[in-house]
Protein backbone atom coordinates (compact mmCIF):
# COMPACT_ATOMS: atom_id res chain seq x y z
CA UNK A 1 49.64 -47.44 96.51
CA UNK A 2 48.52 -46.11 93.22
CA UNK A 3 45.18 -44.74 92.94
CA UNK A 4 42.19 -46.62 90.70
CA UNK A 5 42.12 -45.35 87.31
CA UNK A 6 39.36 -42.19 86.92
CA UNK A 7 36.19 -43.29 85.04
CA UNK A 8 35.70 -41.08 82.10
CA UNK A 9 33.10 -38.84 83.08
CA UNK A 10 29.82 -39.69 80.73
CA UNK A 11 29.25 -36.23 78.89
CA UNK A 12 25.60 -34.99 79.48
CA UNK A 13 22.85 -35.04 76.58
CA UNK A 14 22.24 -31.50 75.12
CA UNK A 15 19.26 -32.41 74.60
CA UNK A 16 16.89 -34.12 77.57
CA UNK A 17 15.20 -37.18 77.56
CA UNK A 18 11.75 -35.96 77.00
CA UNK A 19 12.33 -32.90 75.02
CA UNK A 20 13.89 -36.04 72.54
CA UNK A 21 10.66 -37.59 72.42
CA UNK A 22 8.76 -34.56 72.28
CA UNK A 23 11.01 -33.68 68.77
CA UNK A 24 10.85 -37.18 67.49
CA UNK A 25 6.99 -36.93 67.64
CA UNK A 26 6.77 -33.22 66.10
CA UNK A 27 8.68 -34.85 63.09
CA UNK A 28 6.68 -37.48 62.54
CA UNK A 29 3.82 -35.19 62.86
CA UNK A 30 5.77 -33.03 60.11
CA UNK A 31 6.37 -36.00 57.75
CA UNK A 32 2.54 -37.56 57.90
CA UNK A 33 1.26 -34.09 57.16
CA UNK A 34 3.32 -33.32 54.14
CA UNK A 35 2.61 -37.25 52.98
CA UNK A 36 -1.13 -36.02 53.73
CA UNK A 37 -0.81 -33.35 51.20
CA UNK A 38 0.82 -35.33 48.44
CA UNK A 39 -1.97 -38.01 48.86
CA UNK A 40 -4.42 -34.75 48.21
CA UNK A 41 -2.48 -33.09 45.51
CA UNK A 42 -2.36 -36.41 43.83
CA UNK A 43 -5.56 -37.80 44.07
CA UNK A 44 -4.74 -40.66 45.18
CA UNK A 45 -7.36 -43.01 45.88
CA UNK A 46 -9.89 -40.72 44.45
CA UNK A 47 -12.70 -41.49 41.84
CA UNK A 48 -12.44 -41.57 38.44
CA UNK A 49 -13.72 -38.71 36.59
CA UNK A 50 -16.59 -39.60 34.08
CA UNK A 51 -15.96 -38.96 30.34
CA UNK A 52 -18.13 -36.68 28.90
CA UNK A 53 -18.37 -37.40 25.00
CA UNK A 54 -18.25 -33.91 22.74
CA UNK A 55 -21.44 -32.66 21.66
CA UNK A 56 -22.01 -32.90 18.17
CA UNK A 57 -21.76 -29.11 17.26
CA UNK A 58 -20.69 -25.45 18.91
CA UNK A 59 -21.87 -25.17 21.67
CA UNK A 60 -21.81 -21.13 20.92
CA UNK A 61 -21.92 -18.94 18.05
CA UNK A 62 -20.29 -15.92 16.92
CA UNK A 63 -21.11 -12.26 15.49
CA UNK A 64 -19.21 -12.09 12.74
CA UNK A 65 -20.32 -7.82 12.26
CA UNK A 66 -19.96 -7.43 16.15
CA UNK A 67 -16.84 -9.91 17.52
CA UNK A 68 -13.66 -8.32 17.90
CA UNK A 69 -10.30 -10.08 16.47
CA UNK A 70 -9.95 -11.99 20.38
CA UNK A 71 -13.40 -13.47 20.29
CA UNK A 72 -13.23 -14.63 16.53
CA UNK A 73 -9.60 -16.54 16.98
CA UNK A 74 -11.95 -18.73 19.87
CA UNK A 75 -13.47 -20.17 16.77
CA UNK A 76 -11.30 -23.58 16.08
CA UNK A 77 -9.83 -23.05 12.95
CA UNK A 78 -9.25 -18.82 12.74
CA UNK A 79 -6.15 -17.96 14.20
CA UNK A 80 -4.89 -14.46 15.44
CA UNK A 81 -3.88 -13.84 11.75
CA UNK A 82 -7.47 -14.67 10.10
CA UNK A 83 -9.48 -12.91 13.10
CA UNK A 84 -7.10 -9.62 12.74
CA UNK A 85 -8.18 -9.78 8.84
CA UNK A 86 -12.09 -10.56 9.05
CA UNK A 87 -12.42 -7.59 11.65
CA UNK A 88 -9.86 -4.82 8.94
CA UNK A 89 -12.01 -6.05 6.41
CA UNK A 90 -15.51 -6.10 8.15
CA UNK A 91 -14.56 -1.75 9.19
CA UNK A 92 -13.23 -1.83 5.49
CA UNK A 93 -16.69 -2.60 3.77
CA UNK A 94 -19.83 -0.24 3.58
CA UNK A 95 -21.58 -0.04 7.02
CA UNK A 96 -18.33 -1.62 8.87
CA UNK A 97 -20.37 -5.31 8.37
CA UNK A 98 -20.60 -8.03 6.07
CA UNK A 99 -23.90 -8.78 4.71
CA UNK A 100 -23.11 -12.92 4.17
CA UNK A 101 -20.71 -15.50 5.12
CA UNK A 102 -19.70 -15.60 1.97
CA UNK A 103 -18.60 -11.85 2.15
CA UNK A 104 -15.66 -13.55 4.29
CA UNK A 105 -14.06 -15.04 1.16
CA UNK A 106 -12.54 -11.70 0.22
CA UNK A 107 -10.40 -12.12 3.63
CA UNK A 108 -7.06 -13.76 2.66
CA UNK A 109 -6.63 -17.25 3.62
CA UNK A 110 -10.44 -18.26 3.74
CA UNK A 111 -11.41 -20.62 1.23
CA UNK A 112 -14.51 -22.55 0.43
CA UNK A 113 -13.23 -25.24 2.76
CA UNK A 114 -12.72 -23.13 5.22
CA UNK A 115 -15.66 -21.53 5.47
CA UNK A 116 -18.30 -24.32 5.38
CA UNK A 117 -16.13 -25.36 8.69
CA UNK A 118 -16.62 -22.36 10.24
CA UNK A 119 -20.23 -21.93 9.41
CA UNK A 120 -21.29 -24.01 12.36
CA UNK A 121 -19.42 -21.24 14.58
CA UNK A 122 -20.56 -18.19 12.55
CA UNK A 123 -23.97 -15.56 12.65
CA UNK A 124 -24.14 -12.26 10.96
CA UNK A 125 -26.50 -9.77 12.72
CA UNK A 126 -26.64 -6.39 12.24
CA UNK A 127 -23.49 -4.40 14.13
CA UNK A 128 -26.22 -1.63 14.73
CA UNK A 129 -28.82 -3.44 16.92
CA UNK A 130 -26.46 -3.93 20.03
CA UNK A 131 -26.35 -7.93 19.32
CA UNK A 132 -23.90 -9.82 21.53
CA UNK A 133 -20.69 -10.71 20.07
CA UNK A 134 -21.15 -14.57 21.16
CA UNK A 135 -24.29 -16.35 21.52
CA UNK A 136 -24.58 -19.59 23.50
CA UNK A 137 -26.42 -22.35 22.07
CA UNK A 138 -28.41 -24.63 23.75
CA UNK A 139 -27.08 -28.54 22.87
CA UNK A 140 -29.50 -30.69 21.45
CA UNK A 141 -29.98 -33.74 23.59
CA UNK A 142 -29.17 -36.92 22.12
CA UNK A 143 -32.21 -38.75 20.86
CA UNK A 144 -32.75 -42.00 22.35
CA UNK A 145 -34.50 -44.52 20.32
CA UNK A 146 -37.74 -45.05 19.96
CA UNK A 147 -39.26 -47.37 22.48
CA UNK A 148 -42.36 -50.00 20.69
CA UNK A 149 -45.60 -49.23 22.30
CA UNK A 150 -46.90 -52.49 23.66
CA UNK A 151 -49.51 -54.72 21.91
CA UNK A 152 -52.17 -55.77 23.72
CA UNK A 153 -52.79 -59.50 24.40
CA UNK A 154 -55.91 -61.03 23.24
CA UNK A 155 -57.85 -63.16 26.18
């Protein structure tokens, strides 16, 4: 009599039922923080950010006898180039400071032009009286308009 055929043998899980679960939840945990973080890094859902119009001029202005060549290129329109030559020729001058705006027409590469749009940015004090090299300026607020006072009625 021949024997029944063997049943393959079913190979045990490396792995056990419960530790599967266990790693199927840590994953998901995984994958809902790092979607978390995208959400946050993206803003998503957030609120939009209110536009704040430009104010109508500087909102600082700078010593032109006191500003190193750093400071000065902050002023839109003077480059590294321009600041580098108002500062040689401000220690190049009598007293190591100009005396106008205009003075800064001897730098080359100022014009006219130039200059009245960097007038806005611009003061001249005295080097020697420990003025600061950028002074903030307060912005004017914008002027509403004016608002009829009310008549009286006649009974």
């Amino acid at each position: 009599m021949s024997e029944p055929a063997a049943q393959p043998r079913p190979r045990p899980s490396l792995i056990a039922r419960g530790e599967q679960a266990l790693l199927l939840l840590l994953a998901l945990a995984v994958v809902a923080g790092v979607a978390y973080r995208a959400a946050r890094y993206y803003r998503l859902g957030a609120e939009p950010l209110e536009v704040v119009p430009p104010s109508d001029g500087p909102t600082y202005r700078i010593n032109v006898n006191t500003a190193d060549w750093v400071t000065l290129a902050l002023v839109p329109g003077l480059g590294e180039a321009l600041s580098k030559g108002i500062v040689a020729a401000r220690n190049a001058r009598p007293g190591g400071r100009f005396v106008s705006l205009d003075d800064l027409k001897a730098v080359s590469g100022i014009s006219d032009k130039l200059l009245a749009k960097l007038e806005p940015y611009l003061v001249l004090a005295p080097s020697d009286t420990g003025a600061e090299p950028v002074q903030m300026v307060e912005p004017s607020p914008p002027s509403d308009p004016p608002v009829p006072a009310p008549t009286p009625s006649s009974p």
